[in-house]
PDB file of N, CA and C in Angstrom:
ATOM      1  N   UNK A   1     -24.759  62.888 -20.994  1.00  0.00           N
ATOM      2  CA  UNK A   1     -24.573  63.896 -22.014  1.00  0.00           C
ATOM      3  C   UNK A   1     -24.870  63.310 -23.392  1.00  0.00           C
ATOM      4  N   UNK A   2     -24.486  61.870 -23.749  1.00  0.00           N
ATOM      5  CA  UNK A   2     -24.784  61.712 -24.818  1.00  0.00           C
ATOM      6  C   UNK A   2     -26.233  61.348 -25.369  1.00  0.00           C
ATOM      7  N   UNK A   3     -26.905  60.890 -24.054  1.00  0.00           N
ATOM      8  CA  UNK A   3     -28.238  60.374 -24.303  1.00  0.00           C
ATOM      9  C   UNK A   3     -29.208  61.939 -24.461  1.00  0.00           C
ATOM     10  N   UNK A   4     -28.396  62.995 -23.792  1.00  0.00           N
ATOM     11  CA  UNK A   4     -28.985  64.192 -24.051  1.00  0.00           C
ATOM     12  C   UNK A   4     -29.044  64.535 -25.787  1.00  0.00           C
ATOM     13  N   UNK A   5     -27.658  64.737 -25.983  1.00  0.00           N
ATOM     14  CA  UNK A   5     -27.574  64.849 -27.275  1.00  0.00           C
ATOM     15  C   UNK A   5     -28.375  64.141 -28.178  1.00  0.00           C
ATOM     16  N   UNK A   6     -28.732  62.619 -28.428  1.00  0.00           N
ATOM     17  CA  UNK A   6     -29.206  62.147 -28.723  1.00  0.00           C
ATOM     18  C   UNK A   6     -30.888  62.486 -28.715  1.00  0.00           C
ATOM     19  N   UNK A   7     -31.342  62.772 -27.867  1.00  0.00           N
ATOM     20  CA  UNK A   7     -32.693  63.339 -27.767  1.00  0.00           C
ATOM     21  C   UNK A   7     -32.622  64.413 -28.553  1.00  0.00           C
ATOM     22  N   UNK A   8     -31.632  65.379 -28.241  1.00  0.00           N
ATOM     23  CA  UNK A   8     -31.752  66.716 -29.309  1.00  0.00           C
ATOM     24  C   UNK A   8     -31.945  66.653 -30.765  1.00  0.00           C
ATOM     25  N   UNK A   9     -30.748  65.133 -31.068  1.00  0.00           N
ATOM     26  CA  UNK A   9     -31.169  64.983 -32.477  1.00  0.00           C
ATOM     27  C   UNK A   9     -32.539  64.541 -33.204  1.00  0.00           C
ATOM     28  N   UNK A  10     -33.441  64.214 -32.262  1.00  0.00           N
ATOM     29  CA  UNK A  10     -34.966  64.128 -32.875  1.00  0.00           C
ATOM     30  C   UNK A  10     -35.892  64.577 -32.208  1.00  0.00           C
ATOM     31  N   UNK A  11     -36.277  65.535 -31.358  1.00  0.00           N
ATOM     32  CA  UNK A  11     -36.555  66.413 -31.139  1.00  0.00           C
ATOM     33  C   UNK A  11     -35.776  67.987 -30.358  1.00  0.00           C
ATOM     34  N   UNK A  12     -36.997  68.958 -30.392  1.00  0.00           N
ATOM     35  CA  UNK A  12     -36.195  69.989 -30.021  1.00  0.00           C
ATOM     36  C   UNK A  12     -36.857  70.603 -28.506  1.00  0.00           C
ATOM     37  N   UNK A  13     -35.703  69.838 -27.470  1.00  0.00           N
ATOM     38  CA  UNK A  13     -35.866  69.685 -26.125  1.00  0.00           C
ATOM     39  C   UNK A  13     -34.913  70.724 -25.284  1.00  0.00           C
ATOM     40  N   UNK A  14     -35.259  70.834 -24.039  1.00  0.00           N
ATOM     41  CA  UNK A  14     -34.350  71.031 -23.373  1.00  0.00           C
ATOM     42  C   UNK A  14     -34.332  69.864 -22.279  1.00  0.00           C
ATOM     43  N   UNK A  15     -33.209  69.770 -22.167  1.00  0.00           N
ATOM     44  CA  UNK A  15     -33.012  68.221 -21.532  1.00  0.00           C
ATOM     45  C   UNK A  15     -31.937  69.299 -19.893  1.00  0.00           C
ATOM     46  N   UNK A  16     -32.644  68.831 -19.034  1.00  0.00           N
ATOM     47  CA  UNK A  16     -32.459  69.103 -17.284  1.00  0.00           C
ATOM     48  C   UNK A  16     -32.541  68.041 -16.601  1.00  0.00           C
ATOM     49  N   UNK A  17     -32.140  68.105 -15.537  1.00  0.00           N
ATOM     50  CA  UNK A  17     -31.683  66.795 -14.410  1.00  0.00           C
ATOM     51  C   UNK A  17     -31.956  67.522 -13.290  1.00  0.00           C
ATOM     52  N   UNK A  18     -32.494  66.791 -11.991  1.00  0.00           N
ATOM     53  CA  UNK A  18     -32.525  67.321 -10.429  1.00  0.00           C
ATOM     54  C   UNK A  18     -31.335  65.974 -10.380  1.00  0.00           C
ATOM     55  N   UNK A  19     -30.515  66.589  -9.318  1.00  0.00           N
ATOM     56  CA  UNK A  19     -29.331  66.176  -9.086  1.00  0.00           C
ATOM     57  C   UNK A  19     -29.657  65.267  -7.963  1.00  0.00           C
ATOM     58  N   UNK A  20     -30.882  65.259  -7.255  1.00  0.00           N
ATOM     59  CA  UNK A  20     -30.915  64.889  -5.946  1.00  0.00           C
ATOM     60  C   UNK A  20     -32.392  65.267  -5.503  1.00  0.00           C
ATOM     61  N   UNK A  21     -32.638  63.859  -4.149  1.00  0.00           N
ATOM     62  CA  UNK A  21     -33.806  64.032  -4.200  1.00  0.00           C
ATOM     63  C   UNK A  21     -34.192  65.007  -2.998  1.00  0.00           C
ATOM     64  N   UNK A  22     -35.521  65.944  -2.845  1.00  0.00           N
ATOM     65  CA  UNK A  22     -35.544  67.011  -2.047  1.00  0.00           C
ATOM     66  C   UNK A  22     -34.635  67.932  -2.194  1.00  0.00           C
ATOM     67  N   UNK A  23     -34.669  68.222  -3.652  1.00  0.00           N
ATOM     68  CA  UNK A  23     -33.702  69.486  -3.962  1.00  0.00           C
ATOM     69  C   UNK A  23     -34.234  70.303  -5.169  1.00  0.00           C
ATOM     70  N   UNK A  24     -34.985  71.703  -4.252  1.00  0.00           N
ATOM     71  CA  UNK A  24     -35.809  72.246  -4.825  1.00  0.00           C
ATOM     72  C   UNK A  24     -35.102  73.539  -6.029  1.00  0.00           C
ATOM     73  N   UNK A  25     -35.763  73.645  -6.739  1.00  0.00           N
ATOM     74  CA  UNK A  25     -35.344  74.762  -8.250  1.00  0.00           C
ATOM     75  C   UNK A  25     -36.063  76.131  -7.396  1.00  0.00           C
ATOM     76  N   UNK A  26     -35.080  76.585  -6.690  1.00  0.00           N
ATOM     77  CA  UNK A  26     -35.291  77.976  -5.734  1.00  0.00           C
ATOM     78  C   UNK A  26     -35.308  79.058  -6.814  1.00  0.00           C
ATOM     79  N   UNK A  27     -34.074  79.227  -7.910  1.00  0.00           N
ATOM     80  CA  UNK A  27     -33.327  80.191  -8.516  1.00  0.00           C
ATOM     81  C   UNK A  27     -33.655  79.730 -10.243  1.00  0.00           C
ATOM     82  N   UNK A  28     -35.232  79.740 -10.669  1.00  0.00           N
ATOM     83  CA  UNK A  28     -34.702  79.270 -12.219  1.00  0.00           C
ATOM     84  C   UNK A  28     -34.181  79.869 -13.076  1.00  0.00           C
ATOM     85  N   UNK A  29     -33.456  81.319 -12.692  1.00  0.00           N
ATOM     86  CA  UNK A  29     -32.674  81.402 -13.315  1.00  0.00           C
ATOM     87  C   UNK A  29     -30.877  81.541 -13.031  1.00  0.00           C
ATOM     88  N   UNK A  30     -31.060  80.491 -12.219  1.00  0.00           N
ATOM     89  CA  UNK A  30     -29.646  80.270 -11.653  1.00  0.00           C
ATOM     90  C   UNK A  30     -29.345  78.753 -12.667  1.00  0.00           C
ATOM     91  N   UNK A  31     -28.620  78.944 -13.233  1.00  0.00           N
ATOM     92  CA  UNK A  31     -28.066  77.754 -14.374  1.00  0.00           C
ATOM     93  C   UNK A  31     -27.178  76.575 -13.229  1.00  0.00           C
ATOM     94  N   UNK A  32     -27.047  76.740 -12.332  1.00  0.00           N
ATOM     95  CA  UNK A  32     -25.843  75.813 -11.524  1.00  0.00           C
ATOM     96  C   UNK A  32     -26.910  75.212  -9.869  1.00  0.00           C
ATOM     97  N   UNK A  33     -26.725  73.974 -10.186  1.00  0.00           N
ATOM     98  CA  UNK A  33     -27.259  73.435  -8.927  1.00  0.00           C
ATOM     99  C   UNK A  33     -26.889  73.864  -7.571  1.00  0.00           C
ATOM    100  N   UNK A  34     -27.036  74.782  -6.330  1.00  0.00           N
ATOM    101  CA  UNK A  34     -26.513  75.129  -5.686  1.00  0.00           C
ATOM    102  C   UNK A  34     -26.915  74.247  -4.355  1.00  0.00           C
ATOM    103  N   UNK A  35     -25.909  73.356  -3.869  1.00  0.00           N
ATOM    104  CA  UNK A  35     -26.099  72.527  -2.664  1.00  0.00           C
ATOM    105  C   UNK A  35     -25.829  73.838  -1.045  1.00  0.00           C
ATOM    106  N   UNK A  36     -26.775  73.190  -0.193  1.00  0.00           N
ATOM    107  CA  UNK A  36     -26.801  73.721   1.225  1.00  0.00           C
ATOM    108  C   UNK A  36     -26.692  72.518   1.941  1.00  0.00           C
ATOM    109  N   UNK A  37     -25.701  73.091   3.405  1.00  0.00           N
ATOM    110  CA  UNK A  37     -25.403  72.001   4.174  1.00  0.00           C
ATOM    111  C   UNK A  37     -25.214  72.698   5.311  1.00  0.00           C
ATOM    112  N   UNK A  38     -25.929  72.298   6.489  1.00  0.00           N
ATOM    113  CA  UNK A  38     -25.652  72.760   7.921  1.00  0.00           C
ATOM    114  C   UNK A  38     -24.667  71.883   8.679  1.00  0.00           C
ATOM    115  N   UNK A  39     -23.630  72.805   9.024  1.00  0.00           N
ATOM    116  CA  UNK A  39     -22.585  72.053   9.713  1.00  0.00           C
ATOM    117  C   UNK A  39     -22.576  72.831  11.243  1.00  0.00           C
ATOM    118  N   UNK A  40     -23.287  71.647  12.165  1.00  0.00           N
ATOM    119  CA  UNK A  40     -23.556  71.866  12.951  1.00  0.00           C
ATOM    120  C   UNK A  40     -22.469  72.199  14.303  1.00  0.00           C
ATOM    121  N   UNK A  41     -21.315  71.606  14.293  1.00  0.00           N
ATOM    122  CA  UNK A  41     -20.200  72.178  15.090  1.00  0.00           C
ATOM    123  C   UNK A  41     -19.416  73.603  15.046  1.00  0.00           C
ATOM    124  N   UNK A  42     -20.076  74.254  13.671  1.00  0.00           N
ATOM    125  CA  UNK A  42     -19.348  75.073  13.865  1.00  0.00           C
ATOM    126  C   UNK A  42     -20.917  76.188  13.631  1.00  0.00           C
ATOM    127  N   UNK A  43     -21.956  75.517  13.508  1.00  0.00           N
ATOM    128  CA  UNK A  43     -23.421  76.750  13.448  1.00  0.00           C
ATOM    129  C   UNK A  43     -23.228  77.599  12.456  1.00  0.00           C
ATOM    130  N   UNK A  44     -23.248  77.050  11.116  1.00  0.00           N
ATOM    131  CA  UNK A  44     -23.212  77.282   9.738  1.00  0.00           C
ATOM    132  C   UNK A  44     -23.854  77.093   9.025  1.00  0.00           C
ATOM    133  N   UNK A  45     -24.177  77.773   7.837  1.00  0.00           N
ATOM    134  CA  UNK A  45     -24.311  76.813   6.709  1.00  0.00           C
ATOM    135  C   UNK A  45     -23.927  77.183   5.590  1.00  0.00           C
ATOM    136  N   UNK A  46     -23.448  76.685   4.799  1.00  0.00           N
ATOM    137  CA  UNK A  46     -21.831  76.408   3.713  1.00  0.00           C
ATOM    138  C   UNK A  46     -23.519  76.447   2.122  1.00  0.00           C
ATOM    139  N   UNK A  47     -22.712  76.658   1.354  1.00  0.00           N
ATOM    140  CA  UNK A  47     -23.124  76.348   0.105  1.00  0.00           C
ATOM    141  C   UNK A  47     -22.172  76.894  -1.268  1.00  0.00           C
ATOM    142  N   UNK A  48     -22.438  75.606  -2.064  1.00  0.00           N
ATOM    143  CA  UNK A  48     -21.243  75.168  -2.971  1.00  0.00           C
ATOM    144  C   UNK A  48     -22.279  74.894  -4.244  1.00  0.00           C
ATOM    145  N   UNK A  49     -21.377  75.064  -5.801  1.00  0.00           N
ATOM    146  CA  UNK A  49     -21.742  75.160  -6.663  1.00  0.00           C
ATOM    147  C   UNK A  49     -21.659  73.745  -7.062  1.00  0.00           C
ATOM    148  N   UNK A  50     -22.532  73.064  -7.049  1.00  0.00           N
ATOM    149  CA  UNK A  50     -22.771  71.446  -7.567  1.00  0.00           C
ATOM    150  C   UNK A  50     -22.429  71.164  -9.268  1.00  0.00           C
ATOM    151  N   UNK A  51     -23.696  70.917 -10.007  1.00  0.00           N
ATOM    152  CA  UNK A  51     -23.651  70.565 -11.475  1.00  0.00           C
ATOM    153  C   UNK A  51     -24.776  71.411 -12.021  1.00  0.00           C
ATOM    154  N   UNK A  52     -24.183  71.532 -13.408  1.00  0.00           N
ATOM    155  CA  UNK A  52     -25.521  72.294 -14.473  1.00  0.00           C
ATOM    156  C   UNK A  52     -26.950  71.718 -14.366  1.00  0.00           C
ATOM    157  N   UNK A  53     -27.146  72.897 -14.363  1.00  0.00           N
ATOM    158  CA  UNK A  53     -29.040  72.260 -14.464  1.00  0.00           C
ATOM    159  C   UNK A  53     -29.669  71.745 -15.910  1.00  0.00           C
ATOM    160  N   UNK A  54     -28.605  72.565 -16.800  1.00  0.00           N
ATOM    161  CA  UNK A  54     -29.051  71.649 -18.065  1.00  0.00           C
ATOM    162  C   UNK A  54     -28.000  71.134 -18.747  1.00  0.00           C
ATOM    163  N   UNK A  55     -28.712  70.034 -19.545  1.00  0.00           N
ATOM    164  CA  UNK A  55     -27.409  69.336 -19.855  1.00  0.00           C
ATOM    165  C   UNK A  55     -27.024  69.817 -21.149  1.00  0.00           C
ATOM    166  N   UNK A  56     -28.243  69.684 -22.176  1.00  0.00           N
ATOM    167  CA  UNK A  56     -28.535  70.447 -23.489  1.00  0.00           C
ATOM    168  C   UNK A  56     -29.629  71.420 -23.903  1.00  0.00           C
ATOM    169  N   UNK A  57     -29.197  71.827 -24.101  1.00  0.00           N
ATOM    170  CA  UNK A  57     -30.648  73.249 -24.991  1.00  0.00           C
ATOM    171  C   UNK A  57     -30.847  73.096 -26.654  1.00  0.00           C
ATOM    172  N   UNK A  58     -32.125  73.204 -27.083  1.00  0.00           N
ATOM    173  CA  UNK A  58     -32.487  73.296 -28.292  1.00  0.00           C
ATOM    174  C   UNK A  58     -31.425  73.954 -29.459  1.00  0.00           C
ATOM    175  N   UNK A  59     -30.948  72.964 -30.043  1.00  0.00           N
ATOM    176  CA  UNK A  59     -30.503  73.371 -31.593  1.00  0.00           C
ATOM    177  C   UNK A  59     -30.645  74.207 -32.737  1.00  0.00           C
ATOM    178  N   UNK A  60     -32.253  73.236 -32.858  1.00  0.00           N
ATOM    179  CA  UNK A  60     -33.110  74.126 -33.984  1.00  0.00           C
ATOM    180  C   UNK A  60     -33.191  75.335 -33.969  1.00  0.00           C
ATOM    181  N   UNK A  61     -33.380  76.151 -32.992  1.00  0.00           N
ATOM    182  CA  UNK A  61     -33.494  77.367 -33.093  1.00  0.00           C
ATOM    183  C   UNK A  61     -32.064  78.013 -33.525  1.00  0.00           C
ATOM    184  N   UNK A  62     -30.493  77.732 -32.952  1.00  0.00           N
ATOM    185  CA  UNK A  62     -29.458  78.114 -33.340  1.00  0.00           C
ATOM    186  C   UNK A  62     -29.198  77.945 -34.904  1.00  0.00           C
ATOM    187  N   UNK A  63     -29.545  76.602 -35.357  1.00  0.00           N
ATOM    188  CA  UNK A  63     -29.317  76.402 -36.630  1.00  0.00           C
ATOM    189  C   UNK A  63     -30.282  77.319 -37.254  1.00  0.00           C
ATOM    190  N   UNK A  64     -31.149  77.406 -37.224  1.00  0.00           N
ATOM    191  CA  UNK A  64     -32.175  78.375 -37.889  1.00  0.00           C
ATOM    192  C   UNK A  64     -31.782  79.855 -38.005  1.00  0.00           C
ATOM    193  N   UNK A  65     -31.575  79.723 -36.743  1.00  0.00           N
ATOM    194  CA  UNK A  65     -30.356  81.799 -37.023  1.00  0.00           C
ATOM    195  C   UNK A  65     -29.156  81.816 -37.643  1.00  0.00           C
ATOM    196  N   UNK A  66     -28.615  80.701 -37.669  1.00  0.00           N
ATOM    197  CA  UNK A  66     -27.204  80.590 -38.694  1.00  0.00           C
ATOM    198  C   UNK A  66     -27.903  80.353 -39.921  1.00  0.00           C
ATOM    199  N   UNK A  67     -28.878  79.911 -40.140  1.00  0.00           N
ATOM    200  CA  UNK A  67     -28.881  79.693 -41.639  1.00  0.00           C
ATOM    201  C   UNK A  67     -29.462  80.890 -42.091  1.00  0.00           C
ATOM    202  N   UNK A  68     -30.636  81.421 -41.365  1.00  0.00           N
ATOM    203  CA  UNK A  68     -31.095  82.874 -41.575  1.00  0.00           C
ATOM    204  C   UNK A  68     -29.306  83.789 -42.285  1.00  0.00           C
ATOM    205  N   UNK A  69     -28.760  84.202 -41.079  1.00  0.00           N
ATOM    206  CA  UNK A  69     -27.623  85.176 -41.276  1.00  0.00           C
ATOM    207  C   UNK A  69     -26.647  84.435 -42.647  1.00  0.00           C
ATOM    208  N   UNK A  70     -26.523  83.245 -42.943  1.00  0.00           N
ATOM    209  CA  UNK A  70     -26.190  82.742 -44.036  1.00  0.00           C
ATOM    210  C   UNK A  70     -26.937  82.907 -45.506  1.00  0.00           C
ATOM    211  N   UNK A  71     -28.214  83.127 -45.356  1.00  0.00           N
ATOM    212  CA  UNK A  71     -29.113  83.462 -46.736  1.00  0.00           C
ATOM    213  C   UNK A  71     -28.651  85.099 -46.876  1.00  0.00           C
ATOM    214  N   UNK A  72     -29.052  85.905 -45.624  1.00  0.00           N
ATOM    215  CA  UNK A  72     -28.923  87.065 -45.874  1.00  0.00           C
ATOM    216  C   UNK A  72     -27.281  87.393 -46.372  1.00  0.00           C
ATOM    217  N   UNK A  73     -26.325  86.833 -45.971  1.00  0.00           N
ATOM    218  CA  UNK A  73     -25.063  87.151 -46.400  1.00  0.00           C
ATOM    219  C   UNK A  73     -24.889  87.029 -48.103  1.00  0.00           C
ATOM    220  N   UNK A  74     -25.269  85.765 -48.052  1.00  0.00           N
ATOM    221  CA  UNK A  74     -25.392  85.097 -49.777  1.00  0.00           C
ATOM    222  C   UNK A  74     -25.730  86.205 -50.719  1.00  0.00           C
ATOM    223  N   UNK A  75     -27.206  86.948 -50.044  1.00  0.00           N
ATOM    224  CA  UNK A  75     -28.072  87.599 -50.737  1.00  0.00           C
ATOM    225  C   UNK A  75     -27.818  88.698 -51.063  1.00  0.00           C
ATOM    226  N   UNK A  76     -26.869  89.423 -49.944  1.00  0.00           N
ATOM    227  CA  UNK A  76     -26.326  90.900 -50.061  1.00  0.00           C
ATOM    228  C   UNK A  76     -24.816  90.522 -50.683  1.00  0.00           C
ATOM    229  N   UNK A  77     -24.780  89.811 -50.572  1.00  0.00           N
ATOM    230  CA  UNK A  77     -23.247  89.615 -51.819  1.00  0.00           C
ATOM    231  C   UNK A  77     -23.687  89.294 -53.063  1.00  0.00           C
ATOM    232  N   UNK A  78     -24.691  88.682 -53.367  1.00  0.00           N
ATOM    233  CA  UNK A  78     -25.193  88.362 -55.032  1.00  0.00           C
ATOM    234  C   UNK A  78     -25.477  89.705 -55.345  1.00  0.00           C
ATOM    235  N   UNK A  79     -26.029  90.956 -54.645  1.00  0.00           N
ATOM    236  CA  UNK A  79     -26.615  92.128 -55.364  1.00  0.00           C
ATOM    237  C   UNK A  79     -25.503  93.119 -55.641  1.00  0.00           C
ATOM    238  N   UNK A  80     -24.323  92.600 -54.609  1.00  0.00           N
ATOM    239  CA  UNK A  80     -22.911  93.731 -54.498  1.00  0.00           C
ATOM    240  C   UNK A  80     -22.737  93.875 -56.455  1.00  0.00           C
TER     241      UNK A  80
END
């Protein structure tokens, strides 16, 4: 997480992880790693919510809409 963060602070990334190897991105828009497992004594198969697929998402763009909605606030209160 921190080496994520760290990337964010000099560029504007999205930083993702495969959790494991032969473990395919079925659902991209499923945010949560979803593990499958055949359990063969009982002729199943189970699946469980693992770890996030991302660790961090781009900044810049958030800061940029806060500062946007921050000019415009400024601006419509200087004219009040």
């Amino acid at each position: 997480m921190t080496m994520a963060r760290l990337l964010l602070s000099h560029a504007d990334a999205l930083v993702g992880y495969k959790y494991c190897n032969g473990v395919n991105n079925n659902d991209p828009e499923e945010d949560v790693w979803i593990a499958h497992r055949w359990i063969a004594e009982q002729g199943i198969h189970t699946q469980h919510r693992v770890l996030p697929k991302r660790l961090a998402e781009p900044i810049n763009r958030l800061i940029a809409v806060v500062s946007d909605l921050r000019r415009d606030h400024e601006t419509s209160a200087a004219e009040s």
